[in-house]
N, C-alpha and C. Protein backbone atom coordinates (compact mmCIF):
# COMPACT_ATOMS: atom_id res chain seq x y z
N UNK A 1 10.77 -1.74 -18.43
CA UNK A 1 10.09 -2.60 -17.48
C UNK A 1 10.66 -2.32 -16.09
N UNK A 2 9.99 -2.32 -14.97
CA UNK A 2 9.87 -2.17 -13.55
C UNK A 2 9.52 -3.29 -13.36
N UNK A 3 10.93 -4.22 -12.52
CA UNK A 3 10.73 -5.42 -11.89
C UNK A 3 11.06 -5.55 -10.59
N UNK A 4 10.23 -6.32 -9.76
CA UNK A 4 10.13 -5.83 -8.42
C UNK A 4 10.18 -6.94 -8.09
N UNK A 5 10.65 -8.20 -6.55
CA UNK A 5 10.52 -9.45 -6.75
C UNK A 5 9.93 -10.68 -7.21
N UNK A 6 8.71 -10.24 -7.32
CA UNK A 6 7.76 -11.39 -7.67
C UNK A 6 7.04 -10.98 -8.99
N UNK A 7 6.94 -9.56 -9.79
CA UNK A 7 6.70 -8.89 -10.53
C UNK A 7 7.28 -8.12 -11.68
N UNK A 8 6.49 -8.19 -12.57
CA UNK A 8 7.24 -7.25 -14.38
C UNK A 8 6.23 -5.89 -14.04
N UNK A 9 6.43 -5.03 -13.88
CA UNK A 9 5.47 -3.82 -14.59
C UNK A 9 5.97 -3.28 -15.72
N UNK A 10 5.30 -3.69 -16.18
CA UNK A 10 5.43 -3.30 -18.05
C UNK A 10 4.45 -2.23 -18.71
N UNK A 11 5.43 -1.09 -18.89
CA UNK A 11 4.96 0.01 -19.38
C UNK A 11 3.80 -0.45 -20.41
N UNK A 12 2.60 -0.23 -20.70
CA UNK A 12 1.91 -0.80 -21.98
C UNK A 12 1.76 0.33 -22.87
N UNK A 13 1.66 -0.47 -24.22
CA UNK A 13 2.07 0.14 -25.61
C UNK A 13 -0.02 0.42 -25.69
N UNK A 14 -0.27 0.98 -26.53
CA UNK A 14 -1.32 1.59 -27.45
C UNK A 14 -1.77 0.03 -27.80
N UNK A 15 -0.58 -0.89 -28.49
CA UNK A 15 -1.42 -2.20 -29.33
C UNK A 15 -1.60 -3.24 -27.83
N UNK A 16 -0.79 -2.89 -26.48
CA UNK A 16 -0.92 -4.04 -25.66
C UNK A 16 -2.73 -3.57 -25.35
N UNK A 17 -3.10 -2.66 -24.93
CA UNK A 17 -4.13 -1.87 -24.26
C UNK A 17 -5.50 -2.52 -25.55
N UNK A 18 -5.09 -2.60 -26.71
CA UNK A 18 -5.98 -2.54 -28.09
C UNK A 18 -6.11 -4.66 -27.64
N UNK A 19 -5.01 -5.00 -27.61
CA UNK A 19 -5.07 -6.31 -27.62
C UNK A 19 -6.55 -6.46 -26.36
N UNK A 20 -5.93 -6.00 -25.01
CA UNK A 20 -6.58 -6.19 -24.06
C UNK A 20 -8.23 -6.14 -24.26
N UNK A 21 -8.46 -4.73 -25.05
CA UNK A 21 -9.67 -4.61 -25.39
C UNK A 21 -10.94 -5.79 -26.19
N UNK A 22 -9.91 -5.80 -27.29
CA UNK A 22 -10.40 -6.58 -27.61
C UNK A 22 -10.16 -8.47 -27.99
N UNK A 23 -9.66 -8.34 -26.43
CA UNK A 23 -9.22 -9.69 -25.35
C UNK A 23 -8.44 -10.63 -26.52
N UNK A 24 -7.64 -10.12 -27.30
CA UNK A 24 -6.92 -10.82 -28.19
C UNK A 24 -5.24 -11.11 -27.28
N UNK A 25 -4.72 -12.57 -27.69
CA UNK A 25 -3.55 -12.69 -26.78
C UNK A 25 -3.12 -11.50 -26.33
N UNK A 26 -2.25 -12.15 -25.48
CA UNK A 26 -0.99 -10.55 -24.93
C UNK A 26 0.48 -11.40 -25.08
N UNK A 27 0.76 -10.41 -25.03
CA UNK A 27 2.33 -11.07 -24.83
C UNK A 27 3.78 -9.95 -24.50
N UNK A 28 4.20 -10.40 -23.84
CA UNK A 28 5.56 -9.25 -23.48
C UNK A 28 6.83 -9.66 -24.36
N UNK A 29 6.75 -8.82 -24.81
CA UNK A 29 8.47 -9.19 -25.76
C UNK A 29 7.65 -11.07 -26.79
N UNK A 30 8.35 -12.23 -26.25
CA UNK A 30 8.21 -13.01 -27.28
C UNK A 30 7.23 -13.76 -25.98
N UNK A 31 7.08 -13.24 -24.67
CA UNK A 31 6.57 -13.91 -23.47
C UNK A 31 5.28 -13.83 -23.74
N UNK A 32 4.39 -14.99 -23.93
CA UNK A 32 2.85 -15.20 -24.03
C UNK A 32 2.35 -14.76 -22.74
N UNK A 33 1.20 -13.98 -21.82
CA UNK A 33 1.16 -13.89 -21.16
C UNK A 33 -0.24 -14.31 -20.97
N UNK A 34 -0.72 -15.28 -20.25
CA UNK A 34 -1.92 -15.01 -19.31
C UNK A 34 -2.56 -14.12 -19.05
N UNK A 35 -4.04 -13.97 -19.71
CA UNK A 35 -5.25 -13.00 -18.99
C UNK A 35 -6.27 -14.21 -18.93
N UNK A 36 -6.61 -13.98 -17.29
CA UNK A 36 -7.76 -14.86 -16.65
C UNK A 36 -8.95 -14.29 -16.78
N UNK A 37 -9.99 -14.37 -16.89
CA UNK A 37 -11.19 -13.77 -17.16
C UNK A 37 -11.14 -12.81 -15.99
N UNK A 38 -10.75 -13.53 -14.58
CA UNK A 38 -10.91 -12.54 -12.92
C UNK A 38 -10.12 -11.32 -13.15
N UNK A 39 -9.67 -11.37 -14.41
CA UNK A 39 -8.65 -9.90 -14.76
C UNK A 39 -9.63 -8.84 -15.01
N UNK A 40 -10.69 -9.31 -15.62
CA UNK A 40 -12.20 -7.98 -15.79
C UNK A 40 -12.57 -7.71 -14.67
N UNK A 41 -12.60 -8.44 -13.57
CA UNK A 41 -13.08 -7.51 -12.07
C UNK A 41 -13.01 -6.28 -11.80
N UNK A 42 -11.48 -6.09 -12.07
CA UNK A 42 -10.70 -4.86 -11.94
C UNK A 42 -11.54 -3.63 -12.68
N UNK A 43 -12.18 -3.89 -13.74
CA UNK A 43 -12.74 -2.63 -14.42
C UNK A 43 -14.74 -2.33 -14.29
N UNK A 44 -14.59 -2.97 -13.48
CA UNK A 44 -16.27 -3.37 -13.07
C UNK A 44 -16.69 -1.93 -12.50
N UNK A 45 -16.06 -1.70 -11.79
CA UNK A 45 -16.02 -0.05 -11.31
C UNK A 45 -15.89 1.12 -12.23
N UNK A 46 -15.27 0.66 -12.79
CA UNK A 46 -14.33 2.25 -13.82
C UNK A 46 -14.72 1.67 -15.30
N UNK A 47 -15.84 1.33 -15.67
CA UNK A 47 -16.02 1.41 -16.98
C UNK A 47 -15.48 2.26 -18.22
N UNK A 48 -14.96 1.92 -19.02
CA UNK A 48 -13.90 2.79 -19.80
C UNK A 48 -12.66 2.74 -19.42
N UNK A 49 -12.63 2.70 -18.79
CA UNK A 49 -10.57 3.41 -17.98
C UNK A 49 -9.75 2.47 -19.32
N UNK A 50 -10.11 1.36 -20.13
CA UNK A 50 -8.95 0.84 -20.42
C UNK A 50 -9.24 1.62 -21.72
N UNK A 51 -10.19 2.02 -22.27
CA UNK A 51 -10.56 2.91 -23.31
C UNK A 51 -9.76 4.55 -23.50
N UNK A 52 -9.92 4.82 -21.93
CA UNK A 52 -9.05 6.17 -21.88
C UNK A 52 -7.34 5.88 -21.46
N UNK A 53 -7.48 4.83 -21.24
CA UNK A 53 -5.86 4.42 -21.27
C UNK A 53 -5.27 4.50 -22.80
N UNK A 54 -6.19 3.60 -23.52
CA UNK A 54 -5.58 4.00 -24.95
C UNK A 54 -5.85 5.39 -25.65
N UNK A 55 -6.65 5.83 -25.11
CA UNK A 55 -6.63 6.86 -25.79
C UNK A 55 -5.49 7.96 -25.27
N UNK A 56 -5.19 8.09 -24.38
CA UNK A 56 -3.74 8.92 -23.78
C UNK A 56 -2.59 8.11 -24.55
N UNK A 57 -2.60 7.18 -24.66
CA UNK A 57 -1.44 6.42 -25.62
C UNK A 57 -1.57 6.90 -26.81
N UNK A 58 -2.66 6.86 -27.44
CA UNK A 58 -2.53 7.68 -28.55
C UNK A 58 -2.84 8.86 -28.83
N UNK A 59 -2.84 9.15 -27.92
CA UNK A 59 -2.73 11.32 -28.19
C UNK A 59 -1.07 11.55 -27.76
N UNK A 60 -0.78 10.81 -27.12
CA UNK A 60 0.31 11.59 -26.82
C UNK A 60 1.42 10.31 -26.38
N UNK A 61 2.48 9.98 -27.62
CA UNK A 61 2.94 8.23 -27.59
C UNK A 61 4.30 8.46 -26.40
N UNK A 62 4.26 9.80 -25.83
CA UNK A 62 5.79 9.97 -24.78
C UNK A 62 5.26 9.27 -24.19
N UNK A 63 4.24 9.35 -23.39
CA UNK A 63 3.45 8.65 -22.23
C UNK A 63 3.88 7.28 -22.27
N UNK A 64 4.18 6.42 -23.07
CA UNK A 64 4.69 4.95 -22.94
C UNK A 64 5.88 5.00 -23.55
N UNK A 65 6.21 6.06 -23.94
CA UNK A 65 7.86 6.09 -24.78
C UNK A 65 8.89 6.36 -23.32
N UNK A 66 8.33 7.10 -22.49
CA UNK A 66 8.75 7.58 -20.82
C UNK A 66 8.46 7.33 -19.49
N UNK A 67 7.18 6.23 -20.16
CA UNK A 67 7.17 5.45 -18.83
C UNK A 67 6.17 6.05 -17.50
N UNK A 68 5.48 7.70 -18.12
CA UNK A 68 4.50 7.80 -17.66
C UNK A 68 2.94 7.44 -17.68
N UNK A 69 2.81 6.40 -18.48
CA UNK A 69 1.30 6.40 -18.41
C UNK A 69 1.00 5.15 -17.61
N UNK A 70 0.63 3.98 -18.24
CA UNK A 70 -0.02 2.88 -17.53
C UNK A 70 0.86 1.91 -17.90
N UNK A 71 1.11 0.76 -16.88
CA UNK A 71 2.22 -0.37 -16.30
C UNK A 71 0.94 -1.82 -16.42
N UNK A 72 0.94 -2.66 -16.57
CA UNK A 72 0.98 -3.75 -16.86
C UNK A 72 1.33 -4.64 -15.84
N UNK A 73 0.76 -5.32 -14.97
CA UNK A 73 0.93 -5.71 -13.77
C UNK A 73 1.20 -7.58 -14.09
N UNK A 74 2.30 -7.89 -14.15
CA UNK A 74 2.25 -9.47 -14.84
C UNK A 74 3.32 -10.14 -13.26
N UNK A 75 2.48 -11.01 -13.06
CA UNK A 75 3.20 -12.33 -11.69
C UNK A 75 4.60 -13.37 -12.92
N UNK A 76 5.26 -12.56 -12.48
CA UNK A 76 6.31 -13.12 -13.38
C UNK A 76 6.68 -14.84 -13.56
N UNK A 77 6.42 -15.43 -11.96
CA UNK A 77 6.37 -16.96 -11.97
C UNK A 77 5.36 -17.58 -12.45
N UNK A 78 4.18 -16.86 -12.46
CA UNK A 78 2.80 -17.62 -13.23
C UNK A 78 2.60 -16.92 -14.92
N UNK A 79 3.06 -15.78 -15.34
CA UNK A 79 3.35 -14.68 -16.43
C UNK A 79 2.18 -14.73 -16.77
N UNK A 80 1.31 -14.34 -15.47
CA UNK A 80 -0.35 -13.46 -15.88
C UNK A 80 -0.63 -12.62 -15.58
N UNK A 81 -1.39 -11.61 -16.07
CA UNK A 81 -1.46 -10.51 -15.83
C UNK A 81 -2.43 -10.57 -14.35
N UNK A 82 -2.00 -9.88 -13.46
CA UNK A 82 -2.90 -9.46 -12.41
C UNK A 82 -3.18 -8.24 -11.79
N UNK A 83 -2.93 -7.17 -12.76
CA UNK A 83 -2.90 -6.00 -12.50
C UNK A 83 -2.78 -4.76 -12.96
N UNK A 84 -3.06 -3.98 -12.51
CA UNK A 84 -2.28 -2.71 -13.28
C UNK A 84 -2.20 -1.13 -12.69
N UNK A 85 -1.29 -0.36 -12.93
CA UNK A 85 -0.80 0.77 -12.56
C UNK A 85 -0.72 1.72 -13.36
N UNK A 86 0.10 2.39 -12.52
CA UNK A 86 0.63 3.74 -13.52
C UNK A 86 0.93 5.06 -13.13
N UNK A 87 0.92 6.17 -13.84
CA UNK A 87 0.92 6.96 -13.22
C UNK A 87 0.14 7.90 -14.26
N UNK A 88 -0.55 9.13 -13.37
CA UNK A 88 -1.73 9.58 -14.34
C UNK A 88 -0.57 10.95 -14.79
N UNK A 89 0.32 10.72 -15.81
CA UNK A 89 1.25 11.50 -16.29
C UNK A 89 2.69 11.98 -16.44
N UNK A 90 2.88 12.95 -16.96
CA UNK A 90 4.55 13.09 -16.65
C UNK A 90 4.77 14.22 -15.32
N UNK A 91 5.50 14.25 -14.49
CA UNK A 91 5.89 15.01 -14.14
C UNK A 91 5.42 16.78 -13.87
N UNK A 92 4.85 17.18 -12.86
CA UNK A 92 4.23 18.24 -13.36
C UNK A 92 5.33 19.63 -13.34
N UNK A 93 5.22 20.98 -12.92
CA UNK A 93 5.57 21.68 -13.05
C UNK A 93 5.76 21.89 -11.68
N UNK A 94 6.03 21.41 -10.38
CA UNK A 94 6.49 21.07 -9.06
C UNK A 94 7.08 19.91 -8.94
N UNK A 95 7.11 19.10 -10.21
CA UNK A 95 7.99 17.93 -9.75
C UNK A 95 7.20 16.56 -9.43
N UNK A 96 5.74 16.51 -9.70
CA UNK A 96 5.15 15.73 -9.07
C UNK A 96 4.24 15.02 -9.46
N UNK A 97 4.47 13.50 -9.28
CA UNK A 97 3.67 12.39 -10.02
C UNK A 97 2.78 11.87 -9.38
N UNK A 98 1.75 11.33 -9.96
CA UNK A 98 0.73 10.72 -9.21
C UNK A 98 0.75 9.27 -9.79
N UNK A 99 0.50 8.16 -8.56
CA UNK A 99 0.27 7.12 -8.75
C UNK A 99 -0.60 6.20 -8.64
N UNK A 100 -1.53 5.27 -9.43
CA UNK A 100 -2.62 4.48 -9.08
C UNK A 100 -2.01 3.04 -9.36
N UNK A 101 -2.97 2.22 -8.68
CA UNK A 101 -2.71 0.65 -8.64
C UNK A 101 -3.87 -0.34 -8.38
N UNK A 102 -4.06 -0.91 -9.06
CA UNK A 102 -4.87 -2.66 -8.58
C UNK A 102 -4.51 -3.73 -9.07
N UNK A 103 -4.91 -4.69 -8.08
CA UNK A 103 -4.57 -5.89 -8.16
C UNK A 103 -5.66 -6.81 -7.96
N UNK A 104 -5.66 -7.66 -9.26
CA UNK A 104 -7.53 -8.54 -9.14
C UNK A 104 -7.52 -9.39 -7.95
N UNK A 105 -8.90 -10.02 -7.81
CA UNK A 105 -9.38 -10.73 -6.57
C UNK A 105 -7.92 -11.78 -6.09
N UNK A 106 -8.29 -12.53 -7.36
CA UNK A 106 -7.36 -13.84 -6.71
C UNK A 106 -5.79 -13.99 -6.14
N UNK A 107 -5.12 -12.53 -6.20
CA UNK A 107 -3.76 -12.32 -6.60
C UNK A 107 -4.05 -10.85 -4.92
N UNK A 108 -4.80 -10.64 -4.73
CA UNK A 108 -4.96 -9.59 -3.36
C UNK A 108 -4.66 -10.46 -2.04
N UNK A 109 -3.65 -9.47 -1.22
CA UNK A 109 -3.75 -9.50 -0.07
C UNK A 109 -2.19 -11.00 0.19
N UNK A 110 -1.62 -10.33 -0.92
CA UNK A 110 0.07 -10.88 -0.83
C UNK A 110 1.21 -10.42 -1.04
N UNK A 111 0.48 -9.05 -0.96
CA UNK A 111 1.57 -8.39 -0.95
C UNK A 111 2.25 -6.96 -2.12
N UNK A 112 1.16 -7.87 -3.38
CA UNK A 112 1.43 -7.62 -4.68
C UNK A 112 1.55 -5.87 -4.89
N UNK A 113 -0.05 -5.79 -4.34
CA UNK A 113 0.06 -4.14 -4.40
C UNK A 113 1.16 -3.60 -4.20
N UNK A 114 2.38 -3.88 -2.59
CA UNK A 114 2.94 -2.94 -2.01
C UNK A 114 4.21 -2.73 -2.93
N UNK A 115 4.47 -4.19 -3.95
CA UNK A 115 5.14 -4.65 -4.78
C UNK A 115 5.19 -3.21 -5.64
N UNK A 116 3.69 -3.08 -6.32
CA UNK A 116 3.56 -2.34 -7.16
C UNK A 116 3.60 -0.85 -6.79
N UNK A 117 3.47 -0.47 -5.95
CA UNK A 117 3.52 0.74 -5.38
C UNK A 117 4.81 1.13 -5.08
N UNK A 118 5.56 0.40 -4.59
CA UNK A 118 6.76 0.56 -4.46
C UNK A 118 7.81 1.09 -5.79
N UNK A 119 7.55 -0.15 -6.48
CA UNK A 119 8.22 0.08 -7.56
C UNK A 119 7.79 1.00 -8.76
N UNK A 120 7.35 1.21 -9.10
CA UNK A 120 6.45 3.03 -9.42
C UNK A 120 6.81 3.95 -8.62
N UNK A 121 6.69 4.39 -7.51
CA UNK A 121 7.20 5.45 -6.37
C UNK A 121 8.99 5.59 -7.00
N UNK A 122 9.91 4.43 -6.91
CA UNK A 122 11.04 4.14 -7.31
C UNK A 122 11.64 4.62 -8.41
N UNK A 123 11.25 4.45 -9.32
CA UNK A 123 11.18 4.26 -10.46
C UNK A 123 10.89 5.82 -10.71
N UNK A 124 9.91 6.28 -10.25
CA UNK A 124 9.34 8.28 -10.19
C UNK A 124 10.67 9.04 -9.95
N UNK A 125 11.33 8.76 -8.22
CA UNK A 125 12.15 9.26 -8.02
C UNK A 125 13.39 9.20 -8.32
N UNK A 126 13.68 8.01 -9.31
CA UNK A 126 15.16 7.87 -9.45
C UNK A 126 14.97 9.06 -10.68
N UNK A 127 14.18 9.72 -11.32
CA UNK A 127 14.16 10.40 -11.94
C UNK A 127 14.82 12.18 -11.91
N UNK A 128 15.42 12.78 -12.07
CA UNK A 128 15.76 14.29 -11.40
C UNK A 128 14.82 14.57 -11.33
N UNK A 129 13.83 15.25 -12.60
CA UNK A 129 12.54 16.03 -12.67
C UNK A 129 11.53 15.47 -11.53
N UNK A 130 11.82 14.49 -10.90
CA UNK A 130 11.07 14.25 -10.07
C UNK A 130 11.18 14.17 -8.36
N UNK A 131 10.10 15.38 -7.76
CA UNK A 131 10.21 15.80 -6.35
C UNK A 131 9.50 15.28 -5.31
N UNK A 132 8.27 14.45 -6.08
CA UNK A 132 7.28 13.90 -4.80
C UNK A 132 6.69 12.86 -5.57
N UNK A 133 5.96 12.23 -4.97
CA UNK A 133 5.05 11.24 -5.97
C UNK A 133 4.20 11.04 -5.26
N UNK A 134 2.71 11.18 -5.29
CA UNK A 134 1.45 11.55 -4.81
C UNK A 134 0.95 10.31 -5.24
N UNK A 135 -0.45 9.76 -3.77
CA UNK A 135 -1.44 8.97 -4.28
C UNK A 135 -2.58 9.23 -3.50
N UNK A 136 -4.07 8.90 -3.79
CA UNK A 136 -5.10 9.37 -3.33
C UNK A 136 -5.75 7.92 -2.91
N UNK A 137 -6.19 7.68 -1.63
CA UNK A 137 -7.34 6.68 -1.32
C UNK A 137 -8.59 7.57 -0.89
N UNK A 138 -9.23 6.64 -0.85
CA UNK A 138 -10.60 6.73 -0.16
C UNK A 138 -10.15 7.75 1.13
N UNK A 139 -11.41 7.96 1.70
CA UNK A 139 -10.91 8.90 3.51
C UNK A 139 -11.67 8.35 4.16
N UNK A 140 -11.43 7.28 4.31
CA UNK A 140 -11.43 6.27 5.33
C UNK A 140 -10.28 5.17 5.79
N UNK A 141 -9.92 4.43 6.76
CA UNK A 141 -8.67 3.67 7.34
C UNK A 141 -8.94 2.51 6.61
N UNK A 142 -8.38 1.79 5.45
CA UNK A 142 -8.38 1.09 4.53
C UNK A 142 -6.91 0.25 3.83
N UNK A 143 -6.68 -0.52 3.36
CA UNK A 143 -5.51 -1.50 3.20
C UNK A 143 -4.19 -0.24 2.42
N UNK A 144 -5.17 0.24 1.67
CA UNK A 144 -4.60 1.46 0.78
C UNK A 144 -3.87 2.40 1.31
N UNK A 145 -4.71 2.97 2.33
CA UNK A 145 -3.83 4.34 2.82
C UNK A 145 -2.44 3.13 3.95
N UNK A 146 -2.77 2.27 4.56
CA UNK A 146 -1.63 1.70 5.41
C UNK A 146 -0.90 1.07 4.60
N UNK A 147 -0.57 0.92 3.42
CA UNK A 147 0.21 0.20 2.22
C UNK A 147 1.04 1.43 1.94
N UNK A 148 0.51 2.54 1.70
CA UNK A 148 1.29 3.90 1.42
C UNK A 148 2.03 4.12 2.65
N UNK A 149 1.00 4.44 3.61
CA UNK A 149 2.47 4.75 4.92
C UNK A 149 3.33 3.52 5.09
N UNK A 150 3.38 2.56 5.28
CA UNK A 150 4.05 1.49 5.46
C UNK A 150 5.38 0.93 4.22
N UNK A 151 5.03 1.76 3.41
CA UNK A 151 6.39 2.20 2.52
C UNK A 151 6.92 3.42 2.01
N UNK A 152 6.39 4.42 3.12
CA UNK A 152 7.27 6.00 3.55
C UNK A 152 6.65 7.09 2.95
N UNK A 153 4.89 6.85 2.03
CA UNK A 153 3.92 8.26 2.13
C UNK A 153 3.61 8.16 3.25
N UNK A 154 3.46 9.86 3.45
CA UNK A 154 2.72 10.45 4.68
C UNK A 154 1.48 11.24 4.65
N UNK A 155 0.84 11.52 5.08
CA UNK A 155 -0.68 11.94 4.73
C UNK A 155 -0.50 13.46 4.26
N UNK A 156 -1.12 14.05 3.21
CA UNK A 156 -1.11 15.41 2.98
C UNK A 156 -2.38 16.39 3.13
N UNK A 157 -3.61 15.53 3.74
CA UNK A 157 -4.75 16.13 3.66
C UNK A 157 -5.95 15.55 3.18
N UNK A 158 -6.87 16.18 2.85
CA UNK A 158 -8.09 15.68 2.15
C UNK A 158 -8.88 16.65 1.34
N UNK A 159 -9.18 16.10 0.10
CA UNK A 159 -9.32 16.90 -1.38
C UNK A 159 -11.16 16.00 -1.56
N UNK A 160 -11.41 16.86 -2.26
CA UNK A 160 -12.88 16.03 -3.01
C UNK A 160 -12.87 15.70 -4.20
N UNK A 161 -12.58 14.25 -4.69
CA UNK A 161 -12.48 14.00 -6.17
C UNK A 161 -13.84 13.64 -6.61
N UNK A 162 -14.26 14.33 -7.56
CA UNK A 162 -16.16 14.68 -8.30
C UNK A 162 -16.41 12.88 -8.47
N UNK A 163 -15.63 12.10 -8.69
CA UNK A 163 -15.84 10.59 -9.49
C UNK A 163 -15.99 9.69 -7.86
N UNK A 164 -14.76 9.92 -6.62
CA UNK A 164 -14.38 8.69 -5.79
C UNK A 164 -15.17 9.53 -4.48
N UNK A 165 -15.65 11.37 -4.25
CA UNK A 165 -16.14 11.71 -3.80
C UNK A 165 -14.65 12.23 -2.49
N UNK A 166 -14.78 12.42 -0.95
CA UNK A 166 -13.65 12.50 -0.34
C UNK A 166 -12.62 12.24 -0.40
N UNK A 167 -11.33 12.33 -0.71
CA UNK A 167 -10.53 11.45 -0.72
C UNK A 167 -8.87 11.80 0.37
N UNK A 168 -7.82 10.96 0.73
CA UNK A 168 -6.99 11.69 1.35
C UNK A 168 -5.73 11.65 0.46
N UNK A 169 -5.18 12.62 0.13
CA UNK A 169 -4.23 12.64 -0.53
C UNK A 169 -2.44 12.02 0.32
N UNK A 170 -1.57 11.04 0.16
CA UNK A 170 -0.31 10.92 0.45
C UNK A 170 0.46 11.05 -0.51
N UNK A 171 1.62 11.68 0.15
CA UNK A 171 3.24 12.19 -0.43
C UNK A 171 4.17 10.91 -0.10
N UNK A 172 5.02 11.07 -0.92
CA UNK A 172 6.32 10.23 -1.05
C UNK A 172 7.14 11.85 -1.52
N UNK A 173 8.36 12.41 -0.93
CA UNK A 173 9.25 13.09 -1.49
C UNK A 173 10.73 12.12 -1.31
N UNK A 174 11.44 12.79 -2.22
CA UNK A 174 12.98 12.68 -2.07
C UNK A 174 13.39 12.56 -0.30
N UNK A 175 12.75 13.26 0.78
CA UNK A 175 13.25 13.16 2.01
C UNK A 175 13.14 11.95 3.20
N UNK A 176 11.45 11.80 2.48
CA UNK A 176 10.94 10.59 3.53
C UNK A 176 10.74 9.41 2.41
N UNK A 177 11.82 8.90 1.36
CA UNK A 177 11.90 7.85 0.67
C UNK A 177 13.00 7.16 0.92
């Protein structure tokens, strides 16, 4: 677990992701946790994603045995889920992780994200094998890309992802962390 002040990111298991699916309790360790219905917002866009979340859990169980796949976004004083992260893998063959994040309606715009971004980025680099940690927004001036610079990514360009269409890629390395 990645705990950050106000936050648990909790690596999720294959059965947390299975629970989620099929909206059966959750719970961390013996901790009952809260899912609000406003927790489905989050996937209104990305139909499937929690489908291919489990399914990378179960093709390949390092991914939550190491802490690379998907994090579990729980408000530790209220212990509901409001989120979730991750990173889309281990480590590549340059050293370099990529990171995604959201945070549902009611729980935006306190901070939570930078919470979560942070502590993922952290958590990447305290690692050796790890040299940079990459994230992609939109390419446009948005809460996203100033949440990344404002905790030490710097812009690396702009790539075309086939699904989000333009996008700008930011770095976090070992130098500017």
């Amino acid at each position: 677990m990645i705990e950050t002040p106000r936050l648990w990111l909790v690596s999720a298991s294959a059965s947390m992701i299975s629970d989620l699916i099929a909206k059966r309790p959750l719970q961390v360790g013996n901790v009952p946790i809260h899912v609000p219905t406003e927790w489905a917002d989050l996937w209104i866009d990305h139909p499937g994603a929690l489908e291919y979340t489990l399914n990378g859990l179960q093709h390949d169980t390092s991914l939550h045995e190491q802490g690379w796949w998907a994090y579990l976004t729980i408000h530790a004083a209220d212990q509901t889920l409001v989120g979730m992260g991750g990173f889309k893998g281990k480590p590549d063959a340059t050293g370099t992780v990529e990171i995604g994040y959201s945070i549902s309606s009611p729980y935006r715009q306190q901070g939570l994200a930078t919470e979560v971004a942070r502590g993922l980025s952290q958590f990447a680099l305290d690692h050796a094998d790890v040299k940079r940690v990459m994230a992609h927004t939109l390419a446009v001036d948005n809460y996203s890309n100033r949440l990344l610079k404002s905790i030490g990514f710097q812009y690396n360009g702009q790539s075309h992802d086939p699904d989000e269409g333009n996008v700008w890629q930011w770095i976090m390395d070992e130098t500017n962390n």
